[in-house]
C-alpha atoms as a PDB file:
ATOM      1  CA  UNK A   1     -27.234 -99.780  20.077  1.00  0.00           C
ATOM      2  CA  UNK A   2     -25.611-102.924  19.270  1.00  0.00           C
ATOM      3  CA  UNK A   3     -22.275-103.877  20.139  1.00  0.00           C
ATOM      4  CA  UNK A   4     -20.914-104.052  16.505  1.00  0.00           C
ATOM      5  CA  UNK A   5     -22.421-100.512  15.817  1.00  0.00           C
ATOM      6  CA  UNK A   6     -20.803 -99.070  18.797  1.00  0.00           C
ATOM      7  CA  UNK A   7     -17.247-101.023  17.508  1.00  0.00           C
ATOM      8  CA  UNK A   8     -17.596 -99.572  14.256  1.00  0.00           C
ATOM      9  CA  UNK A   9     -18.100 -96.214  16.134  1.00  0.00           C
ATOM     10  CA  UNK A  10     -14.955 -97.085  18.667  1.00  0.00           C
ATOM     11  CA  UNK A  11     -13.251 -97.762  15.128  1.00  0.00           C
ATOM     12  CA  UNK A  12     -14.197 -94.256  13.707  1.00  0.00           C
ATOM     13  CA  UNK A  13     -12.962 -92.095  15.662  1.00  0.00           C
ATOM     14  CA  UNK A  14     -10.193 -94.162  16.496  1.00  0.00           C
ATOM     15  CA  UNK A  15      -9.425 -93.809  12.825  1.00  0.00           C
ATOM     16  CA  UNK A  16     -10.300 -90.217  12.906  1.00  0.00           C
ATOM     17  CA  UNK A  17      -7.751 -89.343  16.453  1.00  0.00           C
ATOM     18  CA  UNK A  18      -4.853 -91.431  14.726  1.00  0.00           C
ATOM     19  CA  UNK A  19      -5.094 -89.588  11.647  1.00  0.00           C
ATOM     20  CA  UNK A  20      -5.513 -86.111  13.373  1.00  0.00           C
ATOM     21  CA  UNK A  21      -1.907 -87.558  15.266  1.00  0.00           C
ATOM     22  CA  UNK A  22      -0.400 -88.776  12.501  1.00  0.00           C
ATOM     23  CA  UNK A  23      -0.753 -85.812  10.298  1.00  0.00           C
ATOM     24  CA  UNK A  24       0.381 -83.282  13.263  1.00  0.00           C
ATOM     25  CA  UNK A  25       3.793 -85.593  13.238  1.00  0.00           C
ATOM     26  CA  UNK A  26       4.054 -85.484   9.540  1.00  0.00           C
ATOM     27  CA  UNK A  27       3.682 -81.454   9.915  1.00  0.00           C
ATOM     28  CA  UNK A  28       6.977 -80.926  11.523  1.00  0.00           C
ATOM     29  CA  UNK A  29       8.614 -82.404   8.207  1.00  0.00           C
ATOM     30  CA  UNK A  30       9.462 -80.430   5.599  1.00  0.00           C
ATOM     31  CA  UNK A  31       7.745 -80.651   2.488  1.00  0.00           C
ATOM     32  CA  UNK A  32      10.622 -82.716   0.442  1.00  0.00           C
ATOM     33  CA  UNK A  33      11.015 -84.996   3.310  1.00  0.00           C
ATOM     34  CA  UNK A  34       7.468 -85.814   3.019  1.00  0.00           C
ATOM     35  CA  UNK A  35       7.461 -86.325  -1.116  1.00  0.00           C
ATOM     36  CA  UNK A  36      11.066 -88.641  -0.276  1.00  0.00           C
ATOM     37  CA  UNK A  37      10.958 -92.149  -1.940  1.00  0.00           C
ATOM     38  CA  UNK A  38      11.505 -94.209   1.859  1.00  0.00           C
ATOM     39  CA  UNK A  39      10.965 -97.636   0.076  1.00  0.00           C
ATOM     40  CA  UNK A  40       7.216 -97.774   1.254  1.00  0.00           C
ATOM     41  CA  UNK A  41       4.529 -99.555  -0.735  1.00  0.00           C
ATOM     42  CA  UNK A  42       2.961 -95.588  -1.885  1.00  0.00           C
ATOM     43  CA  UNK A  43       6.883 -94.412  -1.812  1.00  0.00           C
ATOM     44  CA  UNK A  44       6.558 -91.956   0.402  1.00  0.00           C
ATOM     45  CA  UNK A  45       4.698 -90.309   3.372  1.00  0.00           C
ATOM     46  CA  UNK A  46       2.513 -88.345   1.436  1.00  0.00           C
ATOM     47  CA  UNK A  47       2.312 -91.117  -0.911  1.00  0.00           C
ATOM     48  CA  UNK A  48       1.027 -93.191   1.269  1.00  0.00           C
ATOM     49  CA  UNK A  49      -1.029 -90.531   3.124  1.00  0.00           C
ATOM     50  CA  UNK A  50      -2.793 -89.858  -0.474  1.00  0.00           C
ATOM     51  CA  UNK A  51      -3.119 -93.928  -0.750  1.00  0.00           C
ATOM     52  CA  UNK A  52      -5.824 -93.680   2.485  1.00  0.00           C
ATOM     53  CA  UNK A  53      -7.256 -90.783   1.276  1.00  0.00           C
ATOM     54  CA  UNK A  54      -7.449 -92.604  -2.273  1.00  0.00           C
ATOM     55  CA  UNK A  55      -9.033 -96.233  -0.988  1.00  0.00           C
ATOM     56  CA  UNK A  56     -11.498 -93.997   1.747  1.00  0.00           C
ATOM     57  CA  UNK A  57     -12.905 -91.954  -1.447  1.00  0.00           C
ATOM     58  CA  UNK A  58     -13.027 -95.761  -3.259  1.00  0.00           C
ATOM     59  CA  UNK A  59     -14.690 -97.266  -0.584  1.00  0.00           C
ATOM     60  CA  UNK A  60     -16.881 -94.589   0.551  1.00  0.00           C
ATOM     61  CA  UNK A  61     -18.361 -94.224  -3.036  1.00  0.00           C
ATOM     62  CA  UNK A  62     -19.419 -97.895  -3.411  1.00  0.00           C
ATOM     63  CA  UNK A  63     -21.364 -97.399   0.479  1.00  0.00           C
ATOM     64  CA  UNK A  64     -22.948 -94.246  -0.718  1.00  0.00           C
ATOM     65  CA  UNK A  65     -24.334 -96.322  -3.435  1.00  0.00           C
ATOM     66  CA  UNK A  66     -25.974 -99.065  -0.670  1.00  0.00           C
ATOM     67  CA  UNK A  67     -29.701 -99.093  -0.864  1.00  0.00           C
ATOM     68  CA  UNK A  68     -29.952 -97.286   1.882  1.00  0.00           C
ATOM     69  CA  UNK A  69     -28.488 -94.420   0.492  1.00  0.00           C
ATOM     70  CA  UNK A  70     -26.918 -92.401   3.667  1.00  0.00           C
ATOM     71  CA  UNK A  71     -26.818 -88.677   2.834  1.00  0.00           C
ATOM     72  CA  UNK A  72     -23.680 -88.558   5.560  1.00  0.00           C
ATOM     73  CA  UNK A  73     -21.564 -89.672   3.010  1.00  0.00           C
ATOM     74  CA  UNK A  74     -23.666 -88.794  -0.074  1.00  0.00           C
ATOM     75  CA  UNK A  75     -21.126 -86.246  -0.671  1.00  0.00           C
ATOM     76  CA  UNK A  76     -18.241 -88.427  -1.890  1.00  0.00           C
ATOM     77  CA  UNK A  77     -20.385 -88.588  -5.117  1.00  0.00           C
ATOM     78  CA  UNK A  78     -19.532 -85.759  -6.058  1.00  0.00           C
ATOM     79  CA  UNK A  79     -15.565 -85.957  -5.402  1.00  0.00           C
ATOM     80  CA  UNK A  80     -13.838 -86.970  -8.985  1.00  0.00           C
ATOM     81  CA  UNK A  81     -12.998 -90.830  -9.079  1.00  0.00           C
ATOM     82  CA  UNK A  82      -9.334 -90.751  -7.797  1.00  0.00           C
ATOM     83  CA  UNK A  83      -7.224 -92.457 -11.441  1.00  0.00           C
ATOM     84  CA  UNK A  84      -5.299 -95.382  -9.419  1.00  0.00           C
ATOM     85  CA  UNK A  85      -4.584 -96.491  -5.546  1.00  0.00           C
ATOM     86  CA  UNK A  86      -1.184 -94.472  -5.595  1.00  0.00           C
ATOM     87  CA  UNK A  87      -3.140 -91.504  -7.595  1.00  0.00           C
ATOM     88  CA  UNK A  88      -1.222 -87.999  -5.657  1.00  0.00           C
ATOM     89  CA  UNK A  89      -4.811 -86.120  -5.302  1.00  0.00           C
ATOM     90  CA  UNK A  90      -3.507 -83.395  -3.006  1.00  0.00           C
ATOM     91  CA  UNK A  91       0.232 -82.452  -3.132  1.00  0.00           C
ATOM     92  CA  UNK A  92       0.493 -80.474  -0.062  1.00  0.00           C
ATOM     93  CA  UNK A  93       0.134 -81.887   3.384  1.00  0.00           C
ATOM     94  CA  UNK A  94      -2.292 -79.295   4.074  1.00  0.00           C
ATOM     95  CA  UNK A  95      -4.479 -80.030   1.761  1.00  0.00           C
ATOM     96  CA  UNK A  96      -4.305 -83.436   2.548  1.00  0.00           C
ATOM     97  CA  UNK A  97      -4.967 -82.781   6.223  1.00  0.00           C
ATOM     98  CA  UNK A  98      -7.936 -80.777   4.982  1.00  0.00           C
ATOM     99  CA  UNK A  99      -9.858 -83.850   2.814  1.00  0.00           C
ATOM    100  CA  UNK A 100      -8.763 -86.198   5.105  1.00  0.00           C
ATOM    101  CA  UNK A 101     -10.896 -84.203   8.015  1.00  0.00           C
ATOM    102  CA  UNK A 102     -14.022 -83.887   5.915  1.00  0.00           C
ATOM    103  CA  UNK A 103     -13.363 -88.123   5.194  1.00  0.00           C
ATOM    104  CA  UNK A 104     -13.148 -88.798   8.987  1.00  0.00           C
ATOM    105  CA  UNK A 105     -15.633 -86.446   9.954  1.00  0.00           C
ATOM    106  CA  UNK A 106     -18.407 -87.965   7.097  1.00  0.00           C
ATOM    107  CA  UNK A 107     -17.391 -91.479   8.113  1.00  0.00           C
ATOM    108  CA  UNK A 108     -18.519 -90.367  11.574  1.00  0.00           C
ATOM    109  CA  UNK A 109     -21.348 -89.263  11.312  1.00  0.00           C
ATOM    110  CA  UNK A 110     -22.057 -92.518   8.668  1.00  0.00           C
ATOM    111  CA  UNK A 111     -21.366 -94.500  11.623  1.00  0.00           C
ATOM    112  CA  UNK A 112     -23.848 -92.974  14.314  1.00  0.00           C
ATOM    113  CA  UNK A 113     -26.314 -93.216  11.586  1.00  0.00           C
ATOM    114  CA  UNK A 114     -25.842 -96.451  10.669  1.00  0.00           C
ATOM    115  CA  UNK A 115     -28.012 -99.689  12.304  1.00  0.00           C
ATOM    116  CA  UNK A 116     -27.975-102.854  13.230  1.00  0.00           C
ATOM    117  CA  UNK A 117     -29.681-104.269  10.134  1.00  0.00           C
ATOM    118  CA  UNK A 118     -27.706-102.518   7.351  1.00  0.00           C
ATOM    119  CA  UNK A 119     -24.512-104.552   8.548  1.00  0.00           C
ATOM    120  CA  UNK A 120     -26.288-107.756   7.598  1.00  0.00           C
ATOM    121  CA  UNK A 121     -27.185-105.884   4.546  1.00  0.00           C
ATOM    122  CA  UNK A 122     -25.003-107.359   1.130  1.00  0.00           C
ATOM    123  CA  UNK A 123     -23.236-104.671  -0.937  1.00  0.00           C
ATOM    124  CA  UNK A 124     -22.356-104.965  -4.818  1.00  0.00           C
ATOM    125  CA  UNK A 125     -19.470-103.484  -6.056  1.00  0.00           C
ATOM    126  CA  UNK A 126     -16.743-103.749  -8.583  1.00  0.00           C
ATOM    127  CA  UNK A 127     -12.800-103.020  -7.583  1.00  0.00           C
ATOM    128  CA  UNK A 128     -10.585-100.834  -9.072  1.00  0.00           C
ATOM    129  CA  UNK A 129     -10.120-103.503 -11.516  1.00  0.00           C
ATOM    130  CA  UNK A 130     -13.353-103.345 -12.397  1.00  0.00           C
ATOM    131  CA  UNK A 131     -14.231-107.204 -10.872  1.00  0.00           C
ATOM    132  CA  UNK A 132     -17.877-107.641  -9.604  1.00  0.00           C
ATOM    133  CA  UNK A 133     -18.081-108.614  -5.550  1.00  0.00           C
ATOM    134  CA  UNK A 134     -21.083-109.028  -3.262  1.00  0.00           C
ATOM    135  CA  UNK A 135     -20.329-108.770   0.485  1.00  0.00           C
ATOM    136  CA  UNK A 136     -21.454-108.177   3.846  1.00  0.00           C
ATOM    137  CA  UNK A 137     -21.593-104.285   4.529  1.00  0.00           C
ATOM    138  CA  UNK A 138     -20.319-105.524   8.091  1.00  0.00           C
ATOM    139  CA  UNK A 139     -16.864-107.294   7.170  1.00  0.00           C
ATOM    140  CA  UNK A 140     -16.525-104.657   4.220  1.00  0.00           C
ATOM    141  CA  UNK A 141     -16.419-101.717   7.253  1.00  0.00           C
ATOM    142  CA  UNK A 142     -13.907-103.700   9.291  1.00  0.00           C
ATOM    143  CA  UNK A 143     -11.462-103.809   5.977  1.00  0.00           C
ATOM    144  CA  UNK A 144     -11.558-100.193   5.508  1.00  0.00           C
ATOM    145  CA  UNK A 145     -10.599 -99.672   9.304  1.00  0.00           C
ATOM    146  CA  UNK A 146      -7.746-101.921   9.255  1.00  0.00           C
ATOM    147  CA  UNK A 147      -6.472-100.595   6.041  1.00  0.00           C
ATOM    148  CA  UNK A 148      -6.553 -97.630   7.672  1.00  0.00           C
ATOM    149  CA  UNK A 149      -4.533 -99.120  10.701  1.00  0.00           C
ATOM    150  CA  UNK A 150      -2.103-101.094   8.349  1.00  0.00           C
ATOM    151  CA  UNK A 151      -0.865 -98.478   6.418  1.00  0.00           C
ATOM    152  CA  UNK A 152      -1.234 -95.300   9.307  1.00  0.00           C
ATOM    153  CA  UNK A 153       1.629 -98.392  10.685  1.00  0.00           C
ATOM    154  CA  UNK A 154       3.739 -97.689   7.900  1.00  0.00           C
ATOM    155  CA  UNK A 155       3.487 -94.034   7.937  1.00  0.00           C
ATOM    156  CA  UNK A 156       4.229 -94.368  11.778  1.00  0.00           C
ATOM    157  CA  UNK A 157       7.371 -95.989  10.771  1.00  0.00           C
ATOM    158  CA  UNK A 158       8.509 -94.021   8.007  1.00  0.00           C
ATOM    159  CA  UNK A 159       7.732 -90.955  10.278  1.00  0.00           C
ATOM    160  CA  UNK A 160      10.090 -92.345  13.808  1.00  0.00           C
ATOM    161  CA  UNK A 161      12.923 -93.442  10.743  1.00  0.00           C
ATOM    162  CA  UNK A 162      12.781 -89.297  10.016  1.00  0.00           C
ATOM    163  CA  UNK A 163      13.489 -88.415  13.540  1.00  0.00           C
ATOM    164  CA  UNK A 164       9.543 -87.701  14.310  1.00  0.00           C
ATOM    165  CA  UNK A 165       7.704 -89.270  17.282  1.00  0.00           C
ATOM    166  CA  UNK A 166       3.844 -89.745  16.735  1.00  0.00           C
ATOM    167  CA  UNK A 167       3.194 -90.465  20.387  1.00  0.00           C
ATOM    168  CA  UNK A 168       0.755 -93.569  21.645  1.00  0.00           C
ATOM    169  CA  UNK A 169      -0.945 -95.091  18.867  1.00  0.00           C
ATOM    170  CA  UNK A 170      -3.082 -97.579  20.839  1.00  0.00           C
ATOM    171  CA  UNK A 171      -6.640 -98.413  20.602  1.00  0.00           C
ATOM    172  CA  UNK A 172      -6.354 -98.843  24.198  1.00  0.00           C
ATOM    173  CA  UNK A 173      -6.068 -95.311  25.352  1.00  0.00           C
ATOM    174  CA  UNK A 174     -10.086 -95.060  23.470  1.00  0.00           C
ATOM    175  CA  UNK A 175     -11.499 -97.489  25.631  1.00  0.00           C
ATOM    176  CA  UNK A 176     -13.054 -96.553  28.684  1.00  0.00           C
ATOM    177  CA  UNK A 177     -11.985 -97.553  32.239  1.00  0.00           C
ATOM    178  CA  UNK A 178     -14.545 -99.750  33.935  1.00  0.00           C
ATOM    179  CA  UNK A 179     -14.141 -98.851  37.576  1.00  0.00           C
END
């Protein structure tokens, strides 16, 4: 395996244990304090929690479409095209929690399948604006984890602001001691 495979693997289930953290934190909130307006980009935490659910769906679509076709995240297809980046598609935490598990668990399982040659591999898509792009699959993989990271930051914040603690939030604690 290739050292950018295995970081885009460190990545994924880094992005899968923050989110299983982050959404244990925002549990302990009632539901109104999660809908509040806290001045965030998406408003609020489950605003912003729908946001990463919202760009992942985006995102994940325009892979499943790559030529090579990976049936580990073929099932996106057939999710309905979420309206707009601050679209509410689940207005519960828990259903949130729910989708966003299947989403990490599918981008897992994308990522062990994935090889060495497809991240060289150029990908066509069009934004939400509808814009034509062509880019490496590799640098398009790495945007999706650090939006991930960028705005799981903000939640962070807006989470310790409503008296809730999410714990250690550091890559760090992923990597392995070397003896």
């Amino acid at each position: 395996m290739s050292s950018r495979i295995a970081h885009l693997q460190l990545l994924a289930e880094y992005n899968r244990w923050m989110n299983d953290r982050v959404y244990s934190a925002a549990s302990r909130l009632d539901p109104e304090e999660l809908a509040r307006d806290r001045g965030a980009f998406f408003g609020s935490i489950l605003g912003t929690l729908n946001h990463l659910v919202v760009a992942d769906t985006l995102w994940l679509r325009r892979f499943a479409r790559h030529p090579r076709q990976w049936p580990q995240i073929a099932p996106v297809l057939q999710l309905p095209v979420p309206a707009s980046l601050d679209a509410i598609l689940f207005p519960t935490l828990a259903e949130l929690r729910q989708h966003r598990g299947e989403l990490d668990a599918w981008i897992l399982e994308w990522t062990a399948a994935l090889l060495d040659e497809d991240l060289d591999t150029p990908l066509h898509y069009t934004n939400s604006k509808g814009q034509p792009y062509c880019r490496e699959l590799h640098g398009l993989l790495l945007h999706v984890f650090n939006h991930q990271t960028h705005h799981r930051g903000q939640v962070t914040t807006l989470l310790t602001q409503a008296g809730v603690d999410v714990g250690v939030t550091d890559l760090l604690v992923l990597l392995p001691e070397l003896g």
